[in-house]
N, C-alpha and C. Protein backbone atom coordinates (compact mmCIF):
# COMPACT_ATOMS: atom_id res chain seq x y z
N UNK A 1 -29.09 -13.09 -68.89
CA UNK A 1 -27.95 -12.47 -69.54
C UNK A 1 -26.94 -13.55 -69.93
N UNK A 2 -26.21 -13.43 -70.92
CA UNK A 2 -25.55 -14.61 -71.34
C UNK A 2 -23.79 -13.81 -70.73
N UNK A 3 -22.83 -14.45 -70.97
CA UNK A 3 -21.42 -13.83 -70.63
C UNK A 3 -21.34 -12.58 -70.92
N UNK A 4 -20.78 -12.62 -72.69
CA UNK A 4 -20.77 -11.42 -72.58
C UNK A 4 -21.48 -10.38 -71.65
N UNK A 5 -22.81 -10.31 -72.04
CA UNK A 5 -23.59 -8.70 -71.44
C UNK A 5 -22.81 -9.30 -69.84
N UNK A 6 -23.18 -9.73 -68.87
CA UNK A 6 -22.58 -9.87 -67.59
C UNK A 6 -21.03 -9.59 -67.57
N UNK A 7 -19.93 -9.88 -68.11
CA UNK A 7 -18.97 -9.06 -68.04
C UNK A 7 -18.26 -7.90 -68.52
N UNK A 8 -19.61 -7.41 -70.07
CA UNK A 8 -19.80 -5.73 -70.69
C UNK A 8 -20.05 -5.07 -69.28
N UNK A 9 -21.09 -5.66 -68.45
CA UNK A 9 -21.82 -5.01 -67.08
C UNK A 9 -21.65 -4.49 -66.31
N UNK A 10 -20.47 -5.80 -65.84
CA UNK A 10 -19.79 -5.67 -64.45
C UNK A 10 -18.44 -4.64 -64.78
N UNK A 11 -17.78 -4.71 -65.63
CA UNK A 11 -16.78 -3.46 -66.30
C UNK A 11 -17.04 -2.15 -66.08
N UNK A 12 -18.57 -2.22 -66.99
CA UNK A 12 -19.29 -1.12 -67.25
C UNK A 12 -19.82 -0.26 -66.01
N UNK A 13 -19.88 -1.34 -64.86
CA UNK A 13 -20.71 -0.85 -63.56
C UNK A 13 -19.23 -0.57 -62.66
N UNK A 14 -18.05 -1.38 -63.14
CA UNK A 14 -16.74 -0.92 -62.27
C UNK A 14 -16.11 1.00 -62.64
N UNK A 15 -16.24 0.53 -63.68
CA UNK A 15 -15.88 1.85 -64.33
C UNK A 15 -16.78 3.17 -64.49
N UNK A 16 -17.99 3.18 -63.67
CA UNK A 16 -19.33 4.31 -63.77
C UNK A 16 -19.63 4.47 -62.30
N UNK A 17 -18.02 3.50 -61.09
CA UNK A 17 -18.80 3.32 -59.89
C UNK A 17 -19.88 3.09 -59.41
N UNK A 18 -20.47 1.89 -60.03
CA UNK A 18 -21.66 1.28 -59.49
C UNK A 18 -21.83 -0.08 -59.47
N UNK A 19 -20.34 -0.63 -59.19
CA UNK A 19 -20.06 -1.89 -59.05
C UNK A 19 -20.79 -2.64 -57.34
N UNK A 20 -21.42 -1.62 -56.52
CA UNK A 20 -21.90 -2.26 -55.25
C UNK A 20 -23.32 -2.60 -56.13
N UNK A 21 -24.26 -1.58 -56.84
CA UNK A 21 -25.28 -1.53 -57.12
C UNK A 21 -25.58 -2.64 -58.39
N UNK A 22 -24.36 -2.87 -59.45
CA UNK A 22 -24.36 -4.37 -59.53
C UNK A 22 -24.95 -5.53 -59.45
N UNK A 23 -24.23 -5.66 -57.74
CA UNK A 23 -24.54 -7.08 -57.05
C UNK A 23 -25.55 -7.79 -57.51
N UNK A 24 -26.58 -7.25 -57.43
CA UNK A 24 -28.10 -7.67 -57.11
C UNK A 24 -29.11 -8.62 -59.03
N UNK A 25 -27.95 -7.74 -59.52
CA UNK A 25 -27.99 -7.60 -60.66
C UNK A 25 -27.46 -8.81 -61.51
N UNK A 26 -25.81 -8.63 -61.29
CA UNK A 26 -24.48 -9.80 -62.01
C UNK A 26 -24.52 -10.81 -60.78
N UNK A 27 -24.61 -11.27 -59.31
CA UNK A 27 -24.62 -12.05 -58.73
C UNK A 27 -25.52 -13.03 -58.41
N UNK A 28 -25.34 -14.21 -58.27
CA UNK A 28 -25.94 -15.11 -57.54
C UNK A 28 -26.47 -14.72 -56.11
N UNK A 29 -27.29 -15.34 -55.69
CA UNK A 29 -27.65 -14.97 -53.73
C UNK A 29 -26.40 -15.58 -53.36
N UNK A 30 -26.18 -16.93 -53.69
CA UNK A 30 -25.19 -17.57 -53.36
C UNK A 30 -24.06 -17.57 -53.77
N UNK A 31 -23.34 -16.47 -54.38
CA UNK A 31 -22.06 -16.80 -55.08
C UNK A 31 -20.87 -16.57 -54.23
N UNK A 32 -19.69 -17.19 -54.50
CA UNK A 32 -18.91 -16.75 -53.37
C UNK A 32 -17.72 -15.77 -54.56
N UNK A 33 -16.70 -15.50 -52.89
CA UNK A 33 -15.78 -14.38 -53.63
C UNK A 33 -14.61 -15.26 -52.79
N UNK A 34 -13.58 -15.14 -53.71
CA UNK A 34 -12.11 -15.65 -53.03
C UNK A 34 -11.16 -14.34 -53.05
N UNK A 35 -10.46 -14.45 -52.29
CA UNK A 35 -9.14 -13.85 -52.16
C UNK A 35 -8.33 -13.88 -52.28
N UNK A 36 -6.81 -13.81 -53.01
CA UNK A 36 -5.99 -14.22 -52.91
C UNK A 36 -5.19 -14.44 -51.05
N UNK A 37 -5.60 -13.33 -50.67
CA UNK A 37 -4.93 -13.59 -48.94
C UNK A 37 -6.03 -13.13 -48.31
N UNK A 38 -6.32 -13.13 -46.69
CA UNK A 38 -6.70 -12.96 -46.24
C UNK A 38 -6.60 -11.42 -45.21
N UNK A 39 -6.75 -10.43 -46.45
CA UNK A 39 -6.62 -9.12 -46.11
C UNK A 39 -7.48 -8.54 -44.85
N UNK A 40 -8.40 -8.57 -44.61
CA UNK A 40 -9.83 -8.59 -43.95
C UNK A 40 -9.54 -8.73 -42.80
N UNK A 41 -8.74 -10.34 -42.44
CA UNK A 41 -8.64 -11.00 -41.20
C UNK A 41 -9.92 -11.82 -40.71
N UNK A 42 -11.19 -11.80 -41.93
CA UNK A 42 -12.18 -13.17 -41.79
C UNK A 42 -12.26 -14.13 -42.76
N UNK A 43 -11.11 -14.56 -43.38
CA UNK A 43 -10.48 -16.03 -44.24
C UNK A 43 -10.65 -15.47 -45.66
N UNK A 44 -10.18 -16.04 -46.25
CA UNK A 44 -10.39 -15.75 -47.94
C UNK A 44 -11.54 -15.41 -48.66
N UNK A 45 -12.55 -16.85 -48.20
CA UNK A 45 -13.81 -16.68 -48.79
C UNK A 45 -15.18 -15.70 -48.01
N UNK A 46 -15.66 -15.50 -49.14
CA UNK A 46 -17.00 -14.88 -48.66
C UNK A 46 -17.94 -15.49 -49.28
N UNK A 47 -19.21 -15.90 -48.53
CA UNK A 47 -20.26 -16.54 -48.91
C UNK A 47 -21.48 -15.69 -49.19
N UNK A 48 -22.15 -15.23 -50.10
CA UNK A 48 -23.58 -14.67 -50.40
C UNK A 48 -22.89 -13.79 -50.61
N UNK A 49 -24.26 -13.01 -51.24
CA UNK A 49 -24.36 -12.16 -51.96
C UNK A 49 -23.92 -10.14 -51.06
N UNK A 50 -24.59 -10.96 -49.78
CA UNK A 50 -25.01 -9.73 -49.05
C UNK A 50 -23.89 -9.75 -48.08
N UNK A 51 -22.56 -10.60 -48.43
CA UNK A 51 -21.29 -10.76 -47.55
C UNK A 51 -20.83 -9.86 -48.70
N UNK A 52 -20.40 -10.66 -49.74
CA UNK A 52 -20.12 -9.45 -50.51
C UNK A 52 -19.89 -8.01 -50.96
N UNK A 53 -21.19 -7.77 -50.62
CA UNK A 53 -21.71 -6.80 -50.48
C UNK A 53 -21.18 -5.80 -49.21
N UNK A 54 -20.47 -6.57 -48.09
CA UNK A 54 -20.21 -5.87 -46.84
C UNK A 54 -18.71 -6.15 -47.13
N UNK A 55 -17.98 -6.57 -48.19
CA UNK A 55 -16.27 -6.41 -48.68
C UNK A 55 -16.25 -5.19 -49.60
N UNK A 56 -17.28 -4.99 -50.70
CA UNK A 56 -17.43 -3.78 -51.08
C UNK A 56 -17.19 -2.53 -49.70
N UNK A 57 -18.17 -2.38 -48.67
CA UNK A 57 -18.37 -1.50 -48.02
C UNK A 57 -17.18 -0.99 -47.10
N UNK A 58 -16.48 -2.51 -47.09
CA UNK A 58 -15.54 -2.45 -45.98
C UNK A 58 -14.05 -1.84 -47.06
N UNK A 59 -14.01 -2.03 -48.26
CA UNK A 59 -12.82 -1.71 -49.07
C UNK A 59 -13.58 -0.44 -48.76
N UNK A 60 -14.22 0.29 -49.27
CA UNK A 60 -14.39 1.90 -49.45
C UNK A 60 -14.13 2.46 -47.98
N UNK A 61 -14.67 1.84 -47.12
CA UNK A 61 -14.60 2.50 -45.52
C UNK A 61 -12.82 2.94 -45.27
N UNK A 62 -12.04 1.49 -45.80
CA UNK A 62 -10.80 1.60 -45.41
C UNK A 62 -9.81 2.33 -46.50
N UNK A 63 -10.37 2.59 -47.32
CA UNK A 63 -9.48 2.82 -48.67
C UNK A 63 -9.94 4.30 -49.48
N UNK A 64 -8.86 5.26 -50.05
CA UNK A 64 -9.38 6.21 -49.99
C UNK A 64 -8.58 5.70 -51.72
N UNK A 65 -9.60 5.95 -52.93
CA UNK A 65 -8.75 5.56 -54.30
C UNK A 65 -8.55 6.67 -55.20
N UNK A 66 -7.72 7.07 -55.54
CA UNK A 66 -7.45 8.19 -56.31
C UNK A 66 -6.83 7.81 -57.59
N UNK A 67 -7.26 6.74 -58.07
CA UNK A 67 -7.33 6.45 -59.56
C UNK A 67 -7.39 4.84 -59.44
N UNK A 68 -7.96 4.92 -60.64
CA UNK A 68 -8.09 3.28 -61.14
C UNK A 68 -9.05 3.49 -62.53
N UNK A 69 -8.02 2.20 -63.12
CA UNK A 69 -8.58 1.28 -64.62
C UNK A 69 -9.21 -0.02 -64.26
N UNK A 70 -10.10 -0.50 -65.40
CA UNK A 70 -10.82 -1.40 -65.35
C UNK A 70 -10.88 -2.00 -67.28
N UNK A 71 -10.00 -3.22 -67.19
CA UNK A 71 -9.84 -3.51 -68.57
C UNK A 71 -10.97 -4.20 -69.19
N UNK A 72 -11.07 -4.30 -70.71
CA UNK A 72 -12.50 -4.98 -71.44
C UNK A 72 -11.91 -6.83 -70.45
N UNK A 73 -13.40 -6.83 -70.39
CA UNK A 73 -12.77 -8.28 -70.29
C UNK A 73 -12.46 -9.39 -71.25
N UNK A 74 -11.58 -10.62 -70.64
CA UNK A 74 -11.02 -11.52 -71.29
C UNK A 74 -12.10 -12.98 -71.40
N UNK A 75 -13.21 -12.77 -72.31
CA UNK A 75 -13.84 -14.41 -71.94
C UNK A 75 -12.86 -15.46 -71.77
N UNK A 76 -13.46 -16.67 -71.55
CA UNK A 76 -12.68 -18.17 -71.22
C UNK A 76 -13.94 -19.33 -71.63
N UNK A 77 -14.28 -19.39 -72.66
CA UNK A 77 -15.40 -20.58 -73.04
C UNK A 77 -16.63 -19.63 -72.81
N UNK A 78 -17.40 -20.59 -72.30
CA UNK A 78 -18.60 -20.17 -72.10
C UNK A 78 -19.16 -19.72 -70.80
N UNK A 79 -17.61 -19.89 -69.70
CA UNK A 79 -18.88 -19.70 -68.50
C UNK A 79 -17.61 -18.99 -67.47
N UNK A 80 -16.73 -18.18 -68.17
CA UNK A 80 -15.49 -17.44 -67.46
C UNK A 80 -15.55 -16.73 -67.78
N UNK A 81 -14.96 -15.26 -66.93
CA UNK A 81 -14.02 -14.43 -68.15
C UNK A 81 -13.15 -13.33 -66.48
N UNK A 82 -12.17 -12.77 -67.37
CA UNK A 82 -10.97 -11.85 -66.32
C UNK A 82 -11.28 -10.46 -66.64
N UNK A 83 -10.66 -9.77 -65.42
CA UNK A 83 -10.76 -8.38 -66.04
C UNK A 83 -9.48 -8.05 -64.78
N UNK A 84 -8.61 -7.59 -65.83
CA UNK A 84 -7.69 -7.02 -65.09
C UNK A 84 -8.04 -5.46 -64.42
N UNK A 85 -7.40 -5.63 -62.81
CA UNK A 85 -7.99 -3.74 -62.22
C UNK A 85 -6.46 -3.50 -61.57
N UNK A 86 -6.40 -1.96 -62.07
CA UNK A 86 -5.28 -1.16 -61.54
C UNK A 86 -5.63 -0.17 -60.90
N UNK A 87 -5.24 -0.07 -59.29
CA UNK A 87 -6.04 1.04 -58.34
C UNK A 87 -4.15 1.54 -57.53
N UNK A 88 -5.07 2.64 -57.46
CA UNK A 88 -4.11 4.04 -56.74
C UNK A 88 -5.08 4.46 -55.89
N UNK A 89 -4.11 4.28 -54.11
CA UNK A 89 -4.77 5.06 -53.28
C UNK A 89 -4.00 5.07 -52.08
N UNK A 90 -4.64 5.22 -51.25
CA UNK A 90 -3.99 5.25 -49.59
C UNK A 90 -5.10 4.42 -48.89
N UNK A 91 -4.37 3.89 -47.64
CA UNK A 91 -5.05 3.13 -46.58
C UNK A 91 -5.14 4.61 -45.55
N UNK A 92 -6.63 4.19 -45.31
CA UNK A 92 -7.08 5.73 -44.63
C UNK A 92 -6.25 5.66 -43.18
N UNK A 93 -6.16 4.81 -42.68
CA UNK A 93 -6.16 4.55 -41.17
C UNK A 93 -4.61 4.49 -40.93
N UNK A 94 -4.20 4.54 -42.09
CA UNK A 94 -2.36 4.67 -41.90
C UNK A 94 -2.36 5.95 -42.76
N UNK A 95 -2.59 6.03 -43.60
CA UNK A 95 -2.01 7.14 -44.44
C UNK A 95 -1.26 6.37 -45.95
N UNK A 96 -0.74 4.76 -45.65
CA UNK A 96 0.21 4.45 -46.33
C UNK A 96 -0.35 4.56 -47.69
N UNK A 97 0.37 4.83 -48.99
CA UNK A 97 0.04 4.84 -50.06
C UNK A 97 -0.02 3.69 -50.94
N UNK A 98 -0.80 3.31 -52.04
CA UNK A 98 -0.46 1.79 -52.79
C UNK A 98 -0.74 2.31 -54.43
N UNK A 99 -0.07 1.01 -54.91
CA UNK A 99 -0.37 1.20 -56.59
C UNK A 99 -0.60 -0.38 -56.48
N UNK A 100 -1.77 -0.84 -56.71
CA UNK A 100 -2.08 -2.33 -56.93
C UNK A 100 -2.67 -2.84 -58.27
N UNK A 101 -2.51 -4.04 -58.60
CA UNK A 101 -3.10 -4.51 -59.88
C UNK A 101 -3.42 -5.97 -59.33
N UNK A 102 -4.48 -6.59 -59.84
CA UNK A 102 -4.95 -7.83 -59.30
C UNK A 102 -5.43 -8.03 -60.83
N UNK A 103 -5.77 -9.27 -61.10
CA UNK A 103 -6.97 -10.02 -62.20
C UNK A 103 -8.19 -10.66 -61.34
N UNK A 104 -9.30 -9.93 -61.43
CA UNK A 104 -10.50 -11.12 -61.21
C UNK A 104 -11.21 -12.18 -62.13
N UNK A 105 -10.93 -13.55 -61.92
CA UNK A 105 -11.71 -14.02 -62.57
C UNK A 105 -13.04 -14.88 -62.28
N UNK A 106 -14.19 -14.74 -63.31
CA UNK A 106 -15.19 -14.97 -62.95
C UNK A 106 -16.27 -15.92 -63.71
N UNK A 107 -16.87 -17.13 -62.51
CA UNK A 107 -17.43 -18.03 -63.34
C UNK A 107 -18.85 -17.88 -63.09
N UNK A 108 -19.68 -18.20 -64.11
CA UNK A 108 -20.63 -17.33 -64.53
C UNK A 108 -21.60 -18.84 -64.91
N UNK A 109 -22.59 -19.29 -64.29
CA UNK A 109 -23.63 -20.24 -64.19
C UNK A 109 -25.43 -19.71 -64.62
N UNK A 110 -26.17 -20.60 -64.99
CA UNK A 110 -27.90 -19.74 -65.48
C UNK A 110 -27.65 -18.19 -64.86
N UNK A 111 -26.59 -17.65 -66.21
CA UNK A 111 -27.24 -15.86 -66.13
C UNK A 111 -26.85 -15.24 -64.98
N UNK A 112 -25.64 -16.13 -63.83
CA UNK A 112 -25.33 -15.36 -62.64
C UNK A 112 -23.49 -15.62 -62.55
N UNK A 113 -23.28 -14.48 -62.18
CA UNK A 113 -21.93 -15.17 -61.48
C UNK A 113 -21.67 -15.09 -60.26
N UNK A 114 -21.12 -17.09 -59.90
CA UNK A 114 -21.54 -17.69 -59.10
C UNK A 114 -20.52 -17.41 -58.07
N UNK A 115 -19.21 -17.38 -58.74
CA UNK A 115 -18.10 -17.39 -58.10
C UNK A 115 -16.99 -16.03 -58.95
N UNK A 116 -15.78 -15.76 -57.71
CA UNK A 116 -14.87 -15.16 -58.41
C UNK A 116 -13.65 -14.90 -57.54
N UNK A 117 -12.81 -14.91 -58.06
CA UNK A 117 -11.69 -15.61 -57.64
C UNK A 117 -10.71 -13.90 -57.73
N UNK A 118 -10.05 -13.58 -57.14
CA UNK A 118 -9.02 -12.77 -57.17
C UNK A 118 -7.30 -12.97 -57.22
N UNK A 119 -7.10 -12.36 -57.84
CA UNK A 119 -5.18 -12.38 -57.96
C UNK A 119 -4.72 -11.54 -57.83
N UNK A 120 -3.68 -11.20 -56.98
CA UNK A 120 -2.75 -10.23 -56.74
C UNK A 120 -1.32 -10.36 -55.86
């Protein structure tokens, strides 16, 4: 897959909720994920595919979302691109409510993306 289709994809798979099912798909085995902070409480980064994969599981476990956008993305050359996300929800385990917006951006190596970086 060249950029484009990989970030038509990953949009396409954010916005149809099937951004876990994805993974396997738009990721590297090895790609990592950054954070802007260390929300989690196990450091910023995540390594592989199948860590990943358990930040997906662990946002849905803790997070109950009652709306969210997912913008076209923004390429950057040949081997980036952003997609701004706006989510509405509550933290299950408090109750507390949020309106968040972050940019992910994502670098994209032979047909995978390798890495991706978060802002918020």
């Amino acid at each position: 897959m060249n950029l484009k289709e990989i970030a038509d994809e990953l949009v396409a798979g954010c916005r149809e909720n099937r951004a876990k099912e994805n993974l396997d798909k738009l990721y590297a085995a090895d790609a990592v994920s950054v954070e802007a902070a260390d929300a989690m409480g196990m450091g910023r980064e995540t390594h592989g595919r199948d860590a990943i994969r358990g930040k997906h599981e662990w946002w849905e476990g803790a997070h109950e979302v009652s709306g969210a956008s997912v913008s076209d993305p923004f390429p950057h050359g040949e081997d980036r691109f952003a997609v701004i996300f706006e989510i509405q929800g509550k933290v299950k385990e408090s109750g507390e409510t949020f309106d968040m917006r972050e940019i992910g951006v994502y670098h994209v190596a032979d047909g995978k993306i390798v890495r991706e970086e978060f802002f918020y």
